[in-house]
Structure formats: structure tokens, C-alpha cells
C-alpha atoms as a PDB file:
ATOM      1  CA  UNK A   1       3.186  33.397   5.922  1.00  0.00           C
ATOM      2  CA  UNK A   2       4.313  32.051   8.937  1.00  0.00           C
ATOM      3  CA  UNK A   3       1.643  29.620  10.820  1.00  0.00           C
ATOM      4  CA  UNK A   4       4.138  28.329  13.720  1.00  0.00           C
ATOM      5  CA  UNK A   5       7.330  28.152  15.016  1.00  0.00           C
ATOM      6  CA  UNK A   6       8.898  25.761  12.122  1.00  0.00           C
ATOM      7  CA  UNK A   7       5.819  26.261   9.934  1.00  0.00           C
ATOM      8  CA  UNK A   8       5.126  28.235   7.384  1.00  0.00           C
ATOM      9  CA  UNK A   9       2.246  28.669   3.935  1.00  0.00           C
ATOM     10  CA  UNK A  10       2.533  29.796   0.917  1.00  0.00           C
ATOM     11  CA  UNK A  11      -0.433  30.625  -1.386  1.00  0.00           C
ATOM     12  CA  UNK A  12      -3.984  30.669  -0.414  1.00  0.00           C
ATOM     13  CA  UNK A  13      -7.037  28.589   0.133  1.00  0.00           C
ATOM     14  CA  UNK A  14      -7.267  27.783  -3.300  1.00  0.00           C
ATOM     15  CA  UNK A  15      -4.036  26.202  -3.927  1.00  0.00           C
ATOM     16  CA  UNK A  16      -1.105  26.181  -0.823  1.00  0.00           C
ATOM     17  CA  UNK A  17       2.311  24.908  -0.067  1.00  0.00           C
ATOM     18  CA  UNK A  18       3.971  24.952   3.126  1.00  0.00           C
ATOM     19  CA  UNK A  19       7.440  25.106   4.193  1.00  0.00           C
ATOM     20  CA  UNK A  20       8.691  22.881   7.501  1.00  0.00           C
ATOM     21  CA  UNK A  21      11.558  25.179   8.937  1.00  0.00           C
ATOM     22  CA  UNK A  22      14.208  24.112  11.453  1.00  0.00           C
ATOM     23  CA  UNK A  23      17.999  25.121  11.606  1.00  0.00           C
ATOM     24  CA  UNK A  24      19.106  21.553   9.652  1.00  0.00           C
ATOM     25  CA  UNK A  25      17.660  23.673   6.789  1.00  0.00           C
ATOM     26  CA  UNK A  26      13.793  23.182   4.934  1.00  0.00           C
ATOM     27  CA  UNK A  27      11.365  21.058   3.907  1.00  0.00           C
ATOM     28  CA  UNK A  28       8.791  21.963   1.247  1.00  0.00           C
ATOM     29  CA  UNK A  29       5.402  20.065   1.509  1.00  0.00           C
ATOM     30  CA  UNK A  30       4.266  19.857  -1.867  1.00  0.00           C
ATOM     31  CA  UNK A  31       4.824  22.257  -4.811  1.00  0.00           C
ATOM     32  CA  UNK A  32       1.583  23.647  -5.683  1.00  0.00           C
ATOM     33  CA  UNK A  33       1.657  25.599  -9.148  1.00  0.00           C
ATOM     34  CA  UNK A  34       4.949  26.746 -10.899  1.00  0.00           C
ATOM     35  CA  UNK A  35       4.092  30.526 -10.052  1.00  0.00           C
ATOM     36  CA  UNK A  36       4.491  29.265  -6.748  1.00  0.00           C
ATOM     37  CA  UNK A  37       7.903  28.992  -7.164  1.00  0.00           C
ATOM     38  CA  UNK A  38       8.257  33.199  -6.780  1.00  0.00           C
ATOM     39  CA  UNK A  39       5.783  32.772  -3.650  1.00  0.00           C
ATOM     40  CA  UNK A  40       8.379  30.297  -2.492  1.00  0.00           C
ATOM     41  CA  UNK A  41      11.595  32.584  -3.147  1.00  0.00           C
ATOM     42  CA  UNK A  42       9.748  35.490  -1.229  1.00  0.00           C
ATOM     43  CA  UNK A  43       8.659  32.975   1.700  1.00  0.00           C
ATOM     44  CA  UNK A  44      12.605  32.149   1.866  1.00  0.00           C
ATOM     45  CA  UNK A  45      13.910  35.534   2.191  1.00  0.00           C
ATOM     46  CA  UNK A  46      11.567  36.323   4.891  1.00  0.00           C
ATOM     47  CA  UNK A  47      12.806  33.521   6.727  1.00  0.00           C
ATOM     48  CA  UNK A  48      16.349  34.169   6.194  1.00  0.00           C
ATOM     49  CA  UNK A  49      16.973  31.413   3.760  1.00  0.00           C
ATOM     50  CA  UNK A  50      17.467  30.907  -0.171  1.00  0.00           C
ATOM     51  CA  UNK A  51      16.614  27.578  -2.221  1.00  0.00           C
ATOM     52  CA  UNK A  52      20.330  26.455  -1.579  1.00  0.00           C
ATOM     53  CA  UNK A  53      18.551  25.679   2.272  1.00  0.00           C
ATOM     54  CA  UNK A  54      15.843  23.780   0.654  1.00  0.00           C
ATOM     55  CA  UNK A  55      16.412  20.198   1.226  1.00  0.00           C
ATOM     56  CA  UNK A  56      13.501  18.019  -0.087  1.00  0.00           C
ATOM     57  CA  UNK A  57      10.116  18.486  -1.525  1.00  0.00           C
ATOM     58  CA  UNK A  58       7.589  15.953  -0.362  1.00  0.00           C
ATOM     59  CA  UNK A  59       4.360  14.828  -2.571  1.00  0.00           C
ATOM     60  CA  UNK A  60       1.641  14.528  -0.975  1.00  0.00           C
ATOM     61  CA  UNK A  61       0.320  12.570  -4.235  1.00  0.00           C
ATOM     62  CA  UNK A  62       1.282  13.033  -7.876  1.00  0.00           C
ATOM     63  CA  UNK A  63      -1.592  15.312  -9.177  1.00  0.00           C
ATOM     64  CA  UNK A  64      -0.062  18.253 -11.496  1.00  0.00           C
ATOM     65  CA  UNK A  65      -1.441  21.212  -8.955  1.00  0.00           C
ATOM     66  CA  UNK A  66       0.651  19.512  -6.134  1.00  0.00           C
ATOM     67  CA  UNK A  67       3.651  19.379  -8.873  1.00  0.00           C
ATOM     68  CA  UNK A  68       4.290  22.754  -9.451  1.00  0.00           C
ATOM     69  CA  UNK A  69       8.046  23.882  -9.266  1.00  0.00           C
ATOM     70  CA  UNK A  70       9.623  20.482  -7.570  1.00  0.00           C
ATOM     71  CA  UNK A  71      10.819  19.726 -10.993  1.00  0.00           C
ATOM     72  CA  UNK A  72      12.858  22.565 -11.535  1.00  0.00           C
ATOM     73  CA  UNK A  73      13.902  22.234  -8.313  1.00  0.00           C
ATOM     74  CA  UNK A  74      15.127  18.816  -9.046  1.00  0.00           C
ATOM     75  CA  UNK A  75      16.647  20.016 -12.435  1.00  0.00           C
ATOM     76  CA  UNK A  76      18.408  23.386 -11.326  1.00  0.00           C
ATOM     77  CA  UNK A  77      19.340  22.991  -7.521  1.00  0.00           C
ATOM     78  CA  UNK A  78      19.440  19.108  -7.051  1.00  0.00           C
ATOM     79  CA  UNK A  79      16.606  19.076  -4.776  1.00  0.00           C
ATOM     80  CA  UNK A  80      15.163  15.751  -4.104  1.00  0.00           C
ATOM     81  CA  UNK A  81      11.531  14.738  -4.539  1.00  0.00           C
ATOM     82  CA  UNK A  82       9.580  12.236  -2.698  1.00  0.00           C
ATOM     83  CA  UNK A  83       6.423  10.480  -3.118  1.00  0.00           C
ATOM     84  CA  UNK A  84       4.898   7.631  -2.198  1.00  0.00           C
ATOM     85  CA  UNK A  85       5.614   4.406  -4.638  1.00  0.00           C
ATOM     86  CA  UNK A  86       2.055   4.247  -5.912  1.00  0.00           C
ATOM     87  CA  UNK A  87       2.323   8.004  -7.176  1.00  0.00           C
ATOM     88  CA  UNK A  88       5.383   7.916  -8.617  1.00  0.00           C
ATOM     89  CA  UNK A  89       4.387   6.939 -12.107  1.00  0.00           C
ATOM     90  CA  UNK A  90       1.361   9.972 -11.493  1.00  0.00           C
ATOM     91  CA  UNK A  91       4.182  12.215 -10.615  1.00  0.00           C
ATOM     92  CA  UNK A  92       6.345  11.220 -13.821  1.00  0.00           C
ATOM     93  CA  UNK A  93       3.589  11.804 -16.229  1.00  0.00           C
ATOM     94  CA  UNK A  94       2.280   8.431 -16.565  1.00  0.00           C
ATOM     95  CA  UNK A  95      -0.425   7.505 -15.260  1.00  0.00           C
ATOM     96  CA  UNK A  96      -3.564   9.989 -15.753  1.00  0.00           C
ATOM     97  CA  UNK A  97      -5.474  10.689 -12.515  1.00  0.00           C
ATOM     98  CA  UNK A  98      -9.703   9.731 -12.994  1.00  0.00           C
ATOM     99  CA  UNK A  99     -11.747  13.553 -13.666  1.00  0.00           C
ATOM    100  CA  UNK A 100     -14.427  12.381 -11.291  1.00  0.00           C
ATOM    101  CA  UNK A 101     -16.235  16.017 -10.408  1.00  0.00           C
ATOM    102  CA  UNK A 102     -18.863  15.351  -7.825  1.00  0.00           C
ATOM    103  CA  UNK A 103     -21.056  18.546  -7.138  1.00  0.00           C
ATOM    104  CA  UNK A 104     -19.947  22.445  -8.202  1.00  0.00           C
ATOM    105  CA  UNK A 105     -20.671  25.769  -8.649  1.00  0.00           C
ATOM    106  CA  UNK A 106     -19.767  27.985 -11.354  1.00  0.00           C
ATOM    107  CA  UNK A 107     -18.208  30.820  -9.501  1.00  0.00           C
ATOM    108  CA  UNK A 108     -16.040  28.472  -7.607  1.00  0.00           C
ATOM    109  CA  UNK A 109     -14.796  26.000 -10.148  1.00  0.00           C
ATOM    110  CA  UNK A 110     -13.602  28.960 -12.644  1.00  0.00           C
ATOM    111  CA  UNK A 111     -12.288  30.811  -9.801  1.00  0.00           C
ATOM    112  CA  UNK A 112     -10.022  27.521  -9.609  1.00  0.00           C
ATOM    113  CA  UNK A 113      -9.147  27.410 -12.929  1.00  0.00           C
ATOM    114  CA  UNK A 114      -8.447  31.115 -13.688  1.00  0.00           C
ATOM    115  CA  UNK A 115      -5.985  31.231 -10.646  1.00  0.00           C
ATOM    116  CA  UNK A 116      -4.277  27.765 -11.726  1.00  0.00           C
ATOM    117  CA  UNK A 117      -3.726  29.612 -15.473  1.00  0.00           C
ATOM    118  CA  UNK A 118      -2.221  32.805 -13.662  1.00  0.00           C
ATOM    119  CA  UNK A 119      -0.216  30.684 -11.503  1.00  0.00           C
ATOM    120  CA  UNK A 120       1.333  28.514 -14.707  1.00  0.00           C
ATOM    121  CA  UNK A 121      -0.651  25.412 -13.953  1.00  0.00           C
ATOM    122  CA  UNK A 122      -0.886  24.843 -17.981  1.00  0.00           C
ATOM    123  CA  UNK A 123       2.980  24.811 -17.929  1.00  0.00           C
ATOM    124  CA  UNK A 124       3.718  22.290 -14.810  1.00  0.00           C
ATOM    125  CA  UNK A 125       6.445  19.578 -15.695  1.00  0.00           C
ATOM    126  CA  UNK A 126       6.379  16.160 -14.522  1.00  0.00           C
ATOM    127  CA  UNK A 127       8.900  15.622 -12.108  1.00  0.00           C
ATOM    128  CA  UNK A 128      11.558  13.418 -14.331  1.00  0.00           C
ATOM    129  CA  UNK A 129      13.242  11.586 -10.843  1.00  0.00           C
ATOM    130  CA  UNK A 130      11.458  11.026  -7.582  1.00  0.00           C
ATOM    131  CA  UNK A 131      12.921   9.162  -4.789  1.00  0.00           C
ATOM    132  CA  UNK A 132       9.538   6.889  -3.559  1.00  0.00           C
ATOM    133  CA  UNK A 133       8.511   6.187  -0.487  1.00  0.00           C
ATOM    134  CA  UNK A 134       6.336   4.186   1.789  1.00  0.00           C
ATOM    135  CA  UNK A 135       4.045   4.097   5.176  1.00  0.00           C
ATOM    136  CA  UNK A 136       5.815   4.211   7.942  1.00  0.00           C
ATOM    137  CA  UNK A 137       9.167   5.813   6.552  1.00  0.00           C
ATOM    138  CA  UNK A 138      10.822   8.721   8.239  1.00  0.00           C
ATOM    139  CA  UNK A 139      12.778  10.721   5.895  1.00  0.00           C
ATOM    140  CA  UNK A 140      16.382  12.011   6.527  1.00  0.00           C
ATOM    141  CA  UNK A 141      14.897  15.577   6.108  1.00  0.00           C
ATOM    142  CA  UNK A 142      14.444  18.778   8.051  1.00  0.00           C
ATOM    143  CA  UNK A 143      11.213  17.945  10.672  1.00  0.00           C
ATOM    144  CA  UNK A 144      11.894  14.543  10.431  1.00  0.00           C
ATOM    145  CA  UNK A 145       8.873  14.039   8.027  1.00  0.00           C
ATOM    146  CA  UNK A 146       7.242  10.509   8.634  1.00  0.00           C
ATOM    147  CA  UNK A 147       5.083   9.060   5.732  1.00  0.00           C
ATOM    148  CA  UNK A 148       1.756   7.909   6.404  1.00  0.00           C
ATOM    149  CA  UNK A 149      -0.557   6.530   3.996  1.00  0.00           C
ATOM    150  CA  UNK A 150      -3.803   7.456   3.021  1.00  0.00           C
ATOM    151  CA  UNK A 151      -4.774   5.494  -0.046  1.00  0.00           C
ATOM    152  CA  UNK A 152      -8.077   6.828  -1.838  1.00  0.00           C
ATOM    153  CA  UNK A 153      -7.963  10.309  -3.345  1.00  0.00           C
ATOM    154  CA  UNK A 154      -4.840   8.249  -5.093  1.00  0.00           C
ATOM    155  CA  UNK A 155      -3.542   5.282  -4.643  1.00  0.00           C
ATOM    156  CA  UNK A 156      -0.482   6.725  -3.394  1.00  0.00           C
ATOM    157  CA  UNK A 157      -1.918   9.405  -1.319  1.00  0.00           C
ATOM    158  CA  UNK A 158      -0.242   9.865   1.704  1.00  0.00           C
ATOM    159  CA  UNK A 159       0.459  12.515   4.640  1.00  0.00           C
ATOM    160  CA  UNK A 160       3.112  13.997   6.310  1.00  0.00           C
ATOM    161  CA  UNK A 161       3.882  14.150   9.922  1.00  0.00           C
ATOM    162  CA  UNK A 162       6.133  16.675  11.781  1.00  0.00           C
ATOM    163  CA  UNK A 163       6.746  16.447  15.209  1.00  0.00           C
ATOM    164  CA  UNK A 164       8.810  19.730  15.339  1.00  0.00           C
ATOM    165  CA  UNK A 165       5.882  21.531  13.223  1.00  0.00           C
ATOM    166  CA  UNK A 166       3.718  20.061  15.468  1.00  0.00           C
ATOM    167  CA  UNK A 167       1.405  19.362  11.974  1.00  0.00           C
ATOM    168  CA  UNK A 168       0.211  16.474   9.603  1.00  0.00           C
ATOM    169  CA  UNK A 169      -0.163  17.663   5.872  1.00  0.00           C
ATOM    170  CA  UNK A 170      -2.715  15.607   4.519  1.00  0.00           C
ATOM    171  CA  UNK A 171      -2.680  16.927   0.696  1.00  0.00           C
ATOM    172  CA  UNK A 172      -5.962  15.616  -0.532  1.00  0.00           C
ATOM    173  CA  UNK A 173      -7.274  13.265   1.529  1.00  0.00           C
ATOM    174  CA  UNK A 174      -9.504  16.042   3.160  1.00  0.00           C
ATOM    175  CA  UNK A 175     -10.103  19.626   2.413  1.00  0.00           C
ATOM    176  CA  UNK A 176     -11.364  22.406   4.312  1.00  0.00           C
ATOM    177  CA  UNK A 177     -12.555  24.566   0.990  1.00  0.00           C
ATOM    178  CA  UNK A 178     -13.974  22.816  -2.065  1.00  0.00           C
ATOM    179  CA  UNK A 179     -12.416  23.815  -5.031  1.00  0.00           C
ATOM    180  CA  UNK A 180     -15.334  23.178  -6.914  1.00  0.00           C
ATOM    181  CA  UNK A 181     -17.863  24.590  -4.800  1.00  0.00           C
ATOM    182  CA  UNK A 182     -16.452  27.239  -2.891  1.00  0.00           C
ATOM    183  CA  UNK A 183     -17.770  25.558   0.748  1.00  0.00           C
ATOM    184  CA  UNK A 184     -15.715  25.734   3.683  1.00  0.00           C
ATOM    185  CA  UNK A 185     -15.079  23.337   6.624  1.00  0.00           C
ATOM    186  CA  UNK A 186     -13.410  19.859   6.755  1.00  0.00           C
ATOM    187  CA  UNK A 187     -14.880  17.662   4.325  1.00  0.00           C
ATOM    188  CA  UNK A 188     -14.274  15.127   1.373  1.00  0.00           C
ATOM    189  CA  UNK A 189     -12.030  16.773  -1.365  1.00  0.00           C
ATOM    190  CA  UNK A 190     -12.867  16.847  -4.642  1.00  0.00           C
ATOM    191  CA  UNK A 191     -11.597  14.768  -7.798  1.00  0.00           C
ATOM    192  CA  UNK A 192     -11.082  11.673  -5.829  1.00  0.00           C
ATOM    193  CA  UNK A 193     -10.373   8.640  -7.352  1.00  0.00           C
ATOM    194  CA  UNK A 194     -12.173   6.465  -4.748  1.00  0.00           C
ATOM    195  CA  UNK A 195     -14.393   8.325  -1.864  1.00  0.00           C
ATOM    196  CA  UNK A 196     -14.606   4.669  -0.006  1.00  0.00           C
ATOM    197  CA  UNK A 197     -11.477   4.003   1.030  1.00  0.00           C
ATOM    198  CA  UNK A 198     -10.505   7.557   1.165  1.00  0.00           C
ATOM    199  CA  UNK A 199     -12.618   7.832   3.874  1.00  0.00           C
ATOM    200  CA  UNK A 200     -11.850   4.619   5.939  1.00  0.00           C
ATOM    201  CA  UNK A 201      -8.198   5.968   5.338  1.00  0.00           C
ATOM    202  CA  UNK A 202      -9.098   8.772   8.128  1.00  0.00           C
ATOM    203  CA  UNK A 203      -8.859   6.015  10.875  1.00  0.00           C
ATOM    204  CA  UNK A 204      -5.169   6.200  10.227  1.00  0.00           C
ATOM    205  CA  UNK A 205      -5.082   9.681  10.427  1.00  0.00           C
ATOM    206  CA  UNK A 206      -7.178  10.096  13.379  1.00  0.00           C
ATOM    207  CA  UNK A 207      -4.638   7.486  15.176  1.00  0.00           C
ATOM    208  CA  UNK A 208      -2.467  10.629  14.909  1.00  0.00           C
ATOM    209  CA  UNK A 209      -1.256  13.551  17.397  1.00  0.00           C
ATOM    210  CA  UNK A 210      -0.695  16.741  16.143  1.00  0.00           C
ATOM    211  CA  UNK A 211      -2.234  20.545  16.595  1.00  0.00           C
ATOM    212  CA  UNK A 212      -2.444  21.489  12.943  1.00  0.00           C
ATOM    213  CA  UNK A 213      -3.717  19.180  10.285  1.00  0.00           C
ATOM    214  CA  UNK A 214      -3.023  21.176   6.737  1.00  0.00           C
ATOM    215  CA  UNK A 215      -4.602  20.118   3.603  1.00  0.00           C
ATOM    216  CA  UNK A 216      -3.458  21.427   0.291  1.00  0.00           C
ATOM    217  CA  UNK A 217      -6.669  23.319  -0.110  1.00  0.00           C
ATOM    218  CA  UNK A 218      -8.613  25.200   1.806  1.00  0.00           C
ATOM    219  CA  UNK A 219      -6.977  27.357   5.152  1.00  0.00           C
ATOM    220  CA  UNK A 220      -5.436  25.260   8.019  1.00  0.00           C
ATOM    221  CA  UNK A 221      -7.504  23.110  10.465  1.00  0.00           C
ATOM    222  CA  UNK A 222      -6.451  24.023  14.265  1.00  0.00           C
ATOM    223  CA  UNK A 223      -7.196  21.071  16.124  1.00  0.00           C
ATOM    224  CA  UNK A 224      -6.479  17.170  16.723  1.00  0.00           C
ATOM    225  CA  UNK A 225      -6.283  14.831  13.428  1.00  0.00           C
ATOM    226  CA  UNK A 226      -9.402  12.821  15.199  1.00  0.00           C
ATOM    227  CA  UNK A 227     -11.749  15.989  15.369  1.00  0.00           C
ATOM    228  CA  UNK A 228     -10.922  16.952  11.531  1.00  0.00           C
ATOM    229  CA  UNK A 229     -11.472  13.107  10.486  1.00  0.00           C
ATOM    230  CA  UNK A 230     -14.999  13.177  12.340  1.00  0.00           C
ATOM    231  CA  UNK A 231     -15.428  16.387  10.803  1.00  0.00           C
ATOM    232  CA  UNK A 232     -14.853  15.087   7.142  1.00  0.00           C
ATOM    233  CA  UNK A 233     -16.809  11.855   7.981  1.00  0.00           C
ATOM    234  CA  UNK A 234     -19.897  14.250   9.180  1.00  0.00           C
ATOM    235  CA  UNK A 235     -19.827  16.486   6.183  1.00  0.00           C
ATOM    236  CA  UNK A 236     -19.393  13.162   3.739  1.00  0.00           C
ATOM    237  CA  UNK A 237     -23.421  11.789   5.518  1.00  0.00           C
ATOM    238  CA  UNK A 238     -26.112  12.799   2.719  1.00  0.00           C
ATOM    239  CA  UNK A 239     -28.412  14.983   4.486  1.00  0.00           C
ATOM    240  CA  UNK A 240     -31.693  14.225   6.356  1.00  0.00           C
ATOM    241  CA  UNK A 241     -35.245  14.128   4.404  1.00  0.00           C
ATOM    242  CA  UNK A 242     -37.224  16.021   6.375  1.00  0.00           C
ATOM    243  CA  UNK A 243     -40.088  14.579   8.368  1.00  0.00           C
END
């Protein structure tokens, strides 16, 4: 589905990818589930492209519904993968990410789990080679993707920002639909490995300029990085007792 000029989703609010398109060719912003992969094919085509124009996938972090495809990617067309140095043991398989829950509802949580089993996400493969990155690089990639970190859902959390797309992808360090719990609007994402710092982290990403911010869950937030970071801080304050 096409979001911009140069911008494009795959998926849904459960689980999304999204595609940074420019005429040097495309960049694929994480790699959601391995059924993805047909999403991805089908996204191509309607853009008048084929994998062979796919030039890099970029991790967001190395959790396994964020892995999806980019290893066969890697393995059949030579695409590269990249992800932040503190993920890349995550993304090889490694190093287990914490289970920490937090709050859920039934309906929610299986929805989350039924559509990560139709999608393949009990057959996702470690990515075997990753090229790792760090804050502050810009990649030699379509967009001109620059790395910014965001330590705290992961250590190597990080997002990605387009000038050309006019969007920072932000992964997990905020989402806009729990997976667990089905509510909408920018706020704390689940399984995060340390809520703290994951939340001082959104002074870096407030510090940034951009129209879309896109999280890996939940649909698109239209607006500044600064009013979704305020947003996310607001929804993480317990609520009031009453008087």
C-alpha cells in the first residue's frame, strides 16, 4: 500500500513492513513474518519492481517478527542486512530477547499469535550474515537511511530516518496498537526489555524532523517525531486516583 511518494506498507497493524522507494532502487524496513515475503513480491509488482531492485533490508532490532524473510533474502538474492551492533547476535539466533508481558487481553494477544502462525512466524530463520551498524551512520542505500539509536526495547534498538520518505521507522521503540491489548494510539510497546531507558530514548527521537513516524505495529503516526514521543510519554503516566 502506498503511504507517500517513496513510501510504501506492507501488512497490517498487527505486524508491518515498509518499503523506501526511489529510482536508485529499494529499501525494505524490516522483514516482518516470512509470509510477508508474498506481501512483499505483490507490493513490488505494483510498484514496477522485482526483488532484483531490492537493495538492503534494515533491522530495526533483532526480534524474530521483525526477521521474517531478510534471510532468504540474504541467502537467494544477495541482499544485505543491517542492524545495529548490539542486535546482531539477537538477529543471528543468539541471544534470547527477555518475555516481559506487561498488561493483555485475551482477544488481542491470540489475535497476535494466530496471525504470526498463518504468516510462518514458527518457521522464521535467523539471519546467518548481517552487516552492523551504529548511531549516526548513513547507509549507502536507497533514501539514504540514517541510523539512530534508541536503546531500550533492545539494546540495539534503533530507527531509521529518510529524508526522501520524509519518515522515521522506529520498530519498537513505540507503538500505536498494542499487540497484547488491542489499544490504539502512541504508546509504550510491548515486550520491552527495559521501559526506562526506552523511554528517555524518545528525546533522541523527538530531536528529529520528519512527517511520518512508522512503528512496526500498529497504523502510521502522521505528525512530528516530538508530538508522537509526548504522546508515548503521556500514555506511559499511571492514571489518576480519583479524588
Amino acid at each position: 500500500m502506498r503511504l507517500a511518494p517513496h513510501l510504501s506498507r506492507i501488512g497490517n497493524d498487527i505486524v508491518a513492513v515498509h518499503l523506501i522507494d526511489t529510482p536508485d532502487g529499494v529499501t525494505v524496513i524490516d522483514a516482518g513474518l516470512p509470509g510477508h515475503r508474498r506481501d512483499l513480491q505483490h507490493e513490488l509488482r505494483a510498484l514496477g519492481r522485482t526483488v532484483a531492485d531490492v537493495r538492503g533490508v534494515v533491522l530495526t532490532h533483532g526480534d524474530s517478527d521483525h526477521l521474517g524473510f531478510a534471510e532468504r533474502l540474504r541467502r537467494d538474492s544477495g541482499v544485505p542486512v543491517y542492524v545495529h551492533a548490539a542486535d546482531a547476535e539477537r538477529a543471528r539466533g543468539g541471544d534470547k530477547p527477555k518475555l516481559t508481558l506487561g498488561p493483555l487481553r485475551l482477544g488481542p494477544t491470540l489475535g497476535f499469535f494466530a496471525y504470526s502462525l498463518r504468516k510462518g512466524g514458527m518457521r522464521t530463520r535467523y539471519v546467518r550474515e548481517v552487516v552492523e551498524v551504529g548511531d549516526g551512520d548513513v547507509l549507502d542505500l536507497p533514501g539514504a537511511p540514517r541510523i539512530v539509536a534508541l536503546p531500550g526495547h533492545s539494546l540495539g534498538s534503533i530507527a531509521v530516518h529518510s529524508d526522501i520518505a520524509d519518515a522515521v521507522f522506529v520498530g519498537d521503540a513505540l507503538t500505536t496498537r498494542s499487540v497484547l491489548t488491542g489499544r490504539t494510539g502512541p504508546q509504550p510497546a510491548p515486550f520491552t526489555d527495559d521501559p526506562a531507558t526506552a523511554l528517555a530514548s524518545l528525546d533522541r527521537l523527538a530531536a528529529l524532523n520528519a512527517s511520518w513516524v512508522i512503528p512496526g505495529h500498529g497504523a502510521p503516526f502522521r505528525g512530528s517525531p516530538a508530538e508522537a514521543a509526548a504522546a508515548v510519554r503521556a500514555a506511559a503516566q499511571p492514571p489518576r486516583a480519583a479524588a
